[in-house]
N, C-alpha and C. Protein backbone atom coordinates (compact mmCIF):
# COMPACT_ATOMS: atom_id res chain seq x y z
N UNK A 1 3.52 81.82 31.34
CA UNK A 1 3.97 80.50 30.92
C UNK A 1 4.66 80.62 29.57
N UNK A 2 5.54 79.58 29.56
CA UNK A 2 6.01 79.69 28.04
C UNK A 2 5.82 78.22 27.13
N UNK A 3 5.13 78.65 26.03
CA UNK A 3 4.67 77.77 25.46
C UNK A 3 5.33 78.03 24.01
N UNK A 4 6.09 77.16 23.47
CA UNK A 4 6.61 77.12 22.71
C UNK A 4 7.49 78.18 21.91
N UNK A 5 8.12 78.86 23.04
CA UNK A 5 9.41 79.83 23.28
C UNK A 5 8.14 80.92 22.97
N UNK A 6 6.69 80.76 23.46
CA UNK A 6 6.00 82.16 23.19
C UNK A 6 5.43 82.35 24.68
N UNK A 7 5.28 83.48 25.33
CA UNK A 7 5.19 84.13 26.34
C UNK A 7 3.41 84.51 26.81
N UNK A 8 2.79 83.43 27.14
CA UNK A 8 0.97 83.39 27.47
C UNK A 8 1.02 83.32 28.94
N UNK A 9 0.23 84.69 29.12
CA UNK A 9 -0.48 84.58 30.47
C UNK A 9 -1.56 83.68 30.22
N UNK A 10 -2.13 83.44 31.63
CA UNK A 10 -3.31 82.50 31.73
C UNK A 10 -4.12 83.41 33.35
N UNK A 11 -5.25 83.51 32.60
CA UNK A 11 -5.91 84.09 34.06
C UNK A 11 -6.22 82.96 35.27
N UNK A 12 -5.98 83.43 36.59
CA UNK A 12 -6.28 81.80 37.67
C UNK A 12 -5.42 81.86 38.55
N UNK A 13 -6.03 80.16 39.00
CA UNK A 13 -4.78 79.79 39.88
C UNK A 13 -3.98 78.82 39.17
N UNK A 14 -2.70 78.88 39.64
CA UNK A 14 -2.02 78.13 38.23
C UNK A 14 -1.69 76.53 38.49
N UNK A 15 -2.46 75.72 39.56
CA UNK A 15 -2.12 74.26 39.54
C UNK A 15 -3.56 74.37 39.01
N UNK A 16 -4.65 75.11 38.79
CA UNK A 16 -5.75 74.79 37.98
C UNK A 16 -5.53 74.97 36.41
N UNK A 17 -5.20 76.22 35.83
CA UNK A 17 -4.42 76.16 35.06
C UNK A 17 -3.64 74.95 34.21
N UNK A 18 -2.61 74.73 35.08
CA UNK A 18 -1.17 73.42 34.48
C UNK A 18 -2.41 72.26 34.22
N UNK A 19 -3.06 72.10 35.39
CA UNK A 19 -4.29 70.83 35.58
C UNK A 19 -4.92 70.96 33.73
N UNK A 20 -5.69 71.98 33.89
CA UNK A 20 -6.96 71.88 32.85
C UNK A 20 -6.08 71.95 31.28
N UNK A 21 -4.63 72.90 31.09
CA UNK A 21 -3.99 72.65 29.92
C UNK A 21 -3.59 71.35 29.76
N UNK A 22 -2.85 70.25 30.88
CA UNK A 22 -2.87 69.38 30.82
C UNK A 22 -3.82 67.80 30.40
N UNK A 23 -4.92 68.53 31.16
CA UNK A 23 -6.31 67.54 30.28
C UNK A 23 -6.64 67.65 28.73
N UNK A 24 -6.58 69.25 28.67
CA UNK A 24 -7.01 69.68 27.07
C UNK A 24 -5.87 69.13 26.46
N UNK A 25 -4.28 68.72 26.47
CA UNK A 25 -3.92 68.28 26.02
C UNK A 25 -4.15 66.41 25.55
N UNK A 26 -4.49 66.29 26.49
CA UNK A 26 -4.33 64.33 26.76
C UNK A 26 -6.01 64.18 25.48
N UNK A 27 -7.01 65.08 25.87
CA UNK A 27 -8.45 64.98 25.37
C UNK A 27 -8.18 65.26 23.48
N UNK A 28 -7.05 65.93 23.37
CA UNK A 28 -6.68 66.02 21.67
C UNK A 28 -5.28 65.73 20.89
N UNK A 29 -4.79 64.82 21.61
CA UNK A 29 -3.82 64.23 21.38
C UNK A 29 -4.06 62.90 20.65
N UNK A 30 -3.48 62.42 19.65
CA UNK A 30 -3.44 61.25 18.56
C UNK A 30 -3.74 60.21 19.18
N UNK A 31 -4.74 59.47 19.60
CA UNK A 31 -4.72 58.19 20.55
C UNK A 31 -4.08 57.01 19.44
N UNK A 32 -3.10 57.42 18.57
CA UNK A 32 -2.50 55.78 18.07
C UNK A 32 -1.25 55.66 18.10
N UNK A 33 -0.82 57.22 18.59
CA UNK A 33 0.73 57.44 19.02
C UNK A 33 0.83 57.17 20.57
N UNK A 34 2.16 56.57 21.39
CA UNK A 34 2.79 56.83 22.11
C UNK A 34 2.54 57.91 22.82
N UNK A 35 2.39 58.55 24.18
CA UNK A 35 2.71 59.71 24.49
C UNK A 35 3.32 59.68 26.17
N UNK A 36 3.79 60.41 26.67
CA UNK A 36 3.93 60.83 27.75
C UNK A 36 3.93 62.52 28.38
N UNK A 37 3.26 62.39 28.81
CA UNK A 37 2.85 63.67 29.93
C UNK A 37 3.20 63.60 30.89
N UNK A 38 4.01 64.90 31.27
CA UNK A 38 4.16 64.95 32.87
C UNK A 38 3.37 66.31 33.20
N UNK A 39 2.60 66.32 34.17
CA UNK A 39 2.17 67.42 34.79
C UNK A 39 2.74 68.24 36.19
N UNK A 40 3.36 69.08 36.09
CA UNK A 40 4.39 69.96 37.27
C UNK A 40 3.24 70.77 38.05
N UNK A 41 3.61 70.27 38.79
CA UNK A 41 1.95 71.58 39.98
C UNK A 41 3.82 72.85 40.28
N UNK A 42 2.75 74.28 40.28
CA UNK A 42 3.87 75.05 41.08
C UNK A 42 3.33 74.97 42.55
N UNK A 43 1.96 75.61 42.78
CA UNK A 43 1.41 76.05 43.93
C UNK A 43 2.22 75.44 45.30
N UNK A 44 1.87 74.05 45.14
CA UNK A 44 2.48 73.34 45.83
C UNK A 44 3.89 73.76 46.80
N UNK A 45 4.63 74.86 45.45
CA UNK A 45 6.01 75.25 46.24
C UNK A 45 6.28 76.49 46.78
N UNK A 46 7.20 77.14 46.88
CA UNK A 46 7.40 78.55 47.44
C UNK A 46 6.26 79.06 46.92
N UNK A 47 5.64 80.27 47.49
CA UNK A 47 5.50 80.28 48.41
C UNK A 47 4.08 79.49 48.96
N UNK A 48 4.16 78.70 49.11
CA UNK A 48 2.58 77.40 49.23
C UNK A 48 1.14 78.68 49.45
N UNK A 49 0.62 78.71 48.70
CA UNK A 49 -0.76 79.70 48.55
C UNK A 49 -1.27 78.51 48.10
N UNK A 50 -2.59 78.05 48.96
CA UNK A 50 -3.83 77.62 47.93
C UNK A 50 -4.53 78.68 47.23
N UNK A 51 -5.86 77.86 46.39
CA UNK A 51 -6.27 79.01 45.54
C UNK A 51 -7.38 79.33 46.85
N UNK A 52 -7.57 80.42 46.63
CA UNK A 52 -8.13 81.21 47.34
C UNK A 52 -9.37 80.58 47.56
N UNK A 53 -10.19 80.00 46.76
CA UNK A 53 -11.47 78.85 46.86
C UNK A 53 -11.18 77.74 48.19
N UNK A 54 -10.24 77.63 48.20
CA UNK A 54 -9.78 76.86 49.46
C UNK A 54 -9.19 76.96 50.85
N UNK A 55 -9.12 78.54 51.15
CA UNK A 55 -8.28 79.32 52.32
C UNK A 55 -9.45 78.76 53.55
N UNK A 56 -10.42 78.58 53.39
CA UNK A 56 -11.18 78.31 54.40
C UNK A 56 -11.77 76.73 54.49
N UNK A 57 -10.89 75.70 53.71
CA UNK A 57 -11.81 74.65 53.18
C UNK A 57 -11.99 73.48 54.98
N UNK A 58 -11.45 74.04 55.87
CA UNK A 58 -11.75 72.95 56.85
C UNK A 58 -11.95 74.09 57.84
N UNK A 59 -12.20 75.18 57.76
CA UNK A 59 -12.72 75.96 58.84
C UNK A 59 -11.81 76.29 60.19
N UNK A 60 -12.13 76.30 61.26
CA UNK A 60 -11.26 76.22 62.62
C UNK A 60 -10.63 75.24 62.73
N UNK A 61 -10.33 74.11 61.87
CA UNK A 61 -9.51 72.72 62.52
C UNK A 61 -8.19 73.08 63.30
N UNK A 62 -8.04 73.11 63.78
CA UNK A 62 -6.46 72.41 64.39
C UNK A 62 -6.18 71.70 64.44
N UNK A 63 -4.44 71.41 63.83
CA UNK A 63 -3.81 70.23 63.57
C UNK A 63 -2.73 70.61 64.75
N UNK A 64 -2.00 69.12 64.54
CA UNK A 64 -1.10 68.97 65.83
C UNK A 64 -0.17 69.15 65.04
N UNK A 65 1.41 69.57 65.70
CA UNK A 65 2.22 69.96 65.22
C UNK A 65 3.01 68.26 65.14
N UNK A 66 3.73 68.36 63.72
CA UNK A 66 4.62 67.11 63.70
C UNK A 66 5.82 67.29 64.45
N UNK A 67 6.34 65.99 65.08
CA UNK A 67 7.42 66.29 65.91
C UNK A 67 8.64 66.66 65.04
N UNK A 68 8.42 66.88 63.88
CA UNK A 68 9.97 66.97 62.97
C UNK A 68 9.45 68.43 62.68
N UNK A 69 8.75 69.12 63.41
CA UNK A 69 8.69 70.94 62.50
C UNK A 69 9.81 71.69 62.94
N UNK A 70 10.65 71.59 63.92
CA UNK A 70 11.36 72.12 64.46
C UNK A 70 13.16 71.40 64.07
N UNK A 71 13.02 70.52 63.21
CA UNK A 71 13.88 69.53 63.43
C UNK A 71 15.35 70.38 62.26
N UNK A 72 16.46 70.18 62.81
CA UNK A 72 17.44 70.83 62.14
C UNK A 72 18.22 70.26 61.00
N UNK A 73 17.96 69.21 60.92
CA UNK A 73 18.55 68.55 59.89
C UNK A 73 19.59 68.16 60.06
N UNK A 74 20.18 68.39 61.36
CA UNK A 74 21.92 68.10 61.59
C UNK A 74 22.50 66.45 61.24
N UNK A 75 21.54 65.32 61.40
CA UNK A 75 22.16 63.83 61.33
C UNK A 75 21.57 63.40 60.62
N UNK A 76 21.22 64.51 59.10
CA UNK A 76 20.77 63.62 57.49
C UNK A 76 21.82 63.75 56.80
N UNK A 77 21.57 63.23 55.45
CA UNK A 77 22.67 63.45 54.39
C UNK A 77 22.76 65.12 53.61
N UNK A 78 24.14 65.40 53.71
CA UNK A 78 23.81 66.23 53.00
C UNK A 78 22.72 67.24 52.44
N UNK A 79 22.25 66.64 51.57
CA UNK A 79 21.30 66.71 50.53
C UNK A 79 19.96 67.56 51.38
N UNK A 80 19.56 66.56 52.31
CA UNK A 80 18.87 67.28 53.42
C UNK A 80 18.60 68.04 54.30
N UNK A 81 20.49 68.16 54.77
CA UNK A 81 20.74 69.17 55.21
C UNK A 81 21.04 70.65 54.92
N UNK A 82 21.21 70.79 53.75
CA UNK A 82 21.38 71.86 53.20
C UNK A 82 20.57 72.01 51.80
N UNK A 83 19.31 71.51 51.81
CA UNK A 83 18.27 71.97 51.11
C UNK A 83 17.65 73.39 51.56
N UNK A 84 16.57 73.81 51.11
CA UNK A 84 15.93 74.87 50.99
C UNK A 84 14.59 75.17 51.16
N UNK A 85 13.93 74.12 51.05
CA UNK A 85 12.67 73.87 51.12
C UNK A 85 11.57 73.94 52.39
N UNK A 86 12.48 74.30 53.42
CA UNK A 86 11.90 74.18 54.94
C UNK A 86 11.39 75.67 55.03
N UNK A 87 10.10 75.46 56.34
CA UNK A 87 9.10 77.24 56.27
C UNK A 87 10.39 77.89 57.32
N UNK A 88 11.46 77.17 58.08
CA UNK A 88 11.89 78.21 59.15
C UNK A 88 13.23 78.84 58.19
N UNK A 89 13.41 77.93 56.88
CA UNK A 89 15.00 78.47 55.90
C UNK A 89 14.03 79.61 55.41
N UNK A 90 12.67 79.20 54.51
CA UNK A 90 12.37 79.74 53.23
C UNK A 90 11.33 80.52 53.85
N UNK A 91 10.11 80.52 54.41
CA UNK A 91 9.07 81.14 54.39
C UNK A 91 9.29 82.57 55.19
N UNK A 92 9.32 84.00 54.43
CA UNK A 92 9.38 84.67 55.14
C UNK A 92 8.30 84.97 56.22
N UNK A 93 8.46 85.50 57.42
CA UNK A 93 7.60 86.50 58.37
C UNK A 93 6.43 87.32 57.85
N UNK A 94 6.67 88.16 57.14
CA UNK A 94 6.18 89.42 56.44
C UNK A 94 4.93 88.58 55.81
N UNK A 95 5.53 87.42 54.97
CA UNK A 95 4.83 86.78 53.90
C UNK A 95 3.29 85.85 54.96
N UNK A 96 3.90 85.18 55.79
CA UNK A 96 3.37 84.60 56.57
C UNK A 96 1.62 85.68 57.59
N UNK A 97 2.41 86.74 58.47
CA UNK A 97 1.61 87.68 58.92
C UNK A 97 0.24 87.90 57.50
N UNK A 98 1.04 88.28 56.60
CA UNK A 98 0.26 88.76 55.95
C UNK A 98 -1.17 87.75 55.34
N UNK A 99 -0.67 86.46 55.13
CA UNK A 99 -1.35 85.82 54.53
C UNK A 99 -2.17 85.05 56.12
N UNK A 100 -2.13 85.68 57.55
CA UNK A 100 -2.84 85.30 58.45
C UNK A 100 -2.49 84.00 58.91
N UNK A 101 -1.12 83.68 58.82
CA UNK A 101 -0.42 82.89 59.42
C UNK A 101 0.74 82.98 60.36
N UNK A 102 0.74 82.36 61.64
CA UNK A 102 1.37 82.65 62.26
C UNK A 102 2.28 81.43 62.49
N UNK A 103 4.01 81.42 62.84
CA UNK A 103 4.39 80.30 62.99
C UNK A 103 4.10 79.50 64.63
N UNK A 104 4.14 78.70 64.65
CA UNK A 104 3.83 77.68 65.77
C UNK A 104 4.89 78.36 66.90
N UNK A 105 4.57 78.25 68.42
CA UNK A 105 5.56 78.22 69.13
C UNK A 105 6.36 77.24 69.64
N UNK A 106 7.74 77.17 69.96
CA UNK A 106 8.39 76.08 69.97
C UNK A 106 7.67 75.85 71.56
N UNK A 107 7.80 73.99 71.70
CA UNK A 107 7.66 73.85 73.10
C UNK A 107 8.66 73.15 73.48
């Protein structure tokens, strides 16, 4: 992380991390000033890893597949269509196998 153009690791997972620097900030901050905080989760994005405390948190569930997992984006705007953010653009194979995920089959 970079904290004030200085270069700190942090041991963890890092939406626990952003989370708990974020509290320690709000808990010693001037309560007679103004402030605003925004808190950025990464985990959340490429490549989506929970923290490992949570790889098993609902056990065998199966979920149903949404009817838009397969969906191409061809009749959105732009913007949508040529984003990046989708597991069949972004998530590699390799990455997937490894982490004991397999992608869905189309039906």
């Amino acid at each position: 992380m970079n904290r004030d153009g200085q270069k700190v690791k942090h041991p963890g997972y890092a939406t626990d991390i952003i989370t708990d620097l974020s509290l320690d900030w709000l808990k010693q901050r001037d309560p007679s000033r103004p402030f605003m905080l925004l808190c950025w989760q990464k985990a959340p994005h490429r490549n989506w890893q929970p923290a490992l405390r949570d790889l098993d948190f609902d056990h065998d569930r199966t979920y149903p597949l949404p009817d838009s997992l397969f969906d191409d984006y061809s009749g959105r705007s732009l913007a949508e269509r040529d984003q990046n953010m989708t597991i069949a653009k972004t998530m590699q194979l390799k990455h997937a196998f490894a982490a004991g995920f397999l992608p869905p089959e189309r039906k």
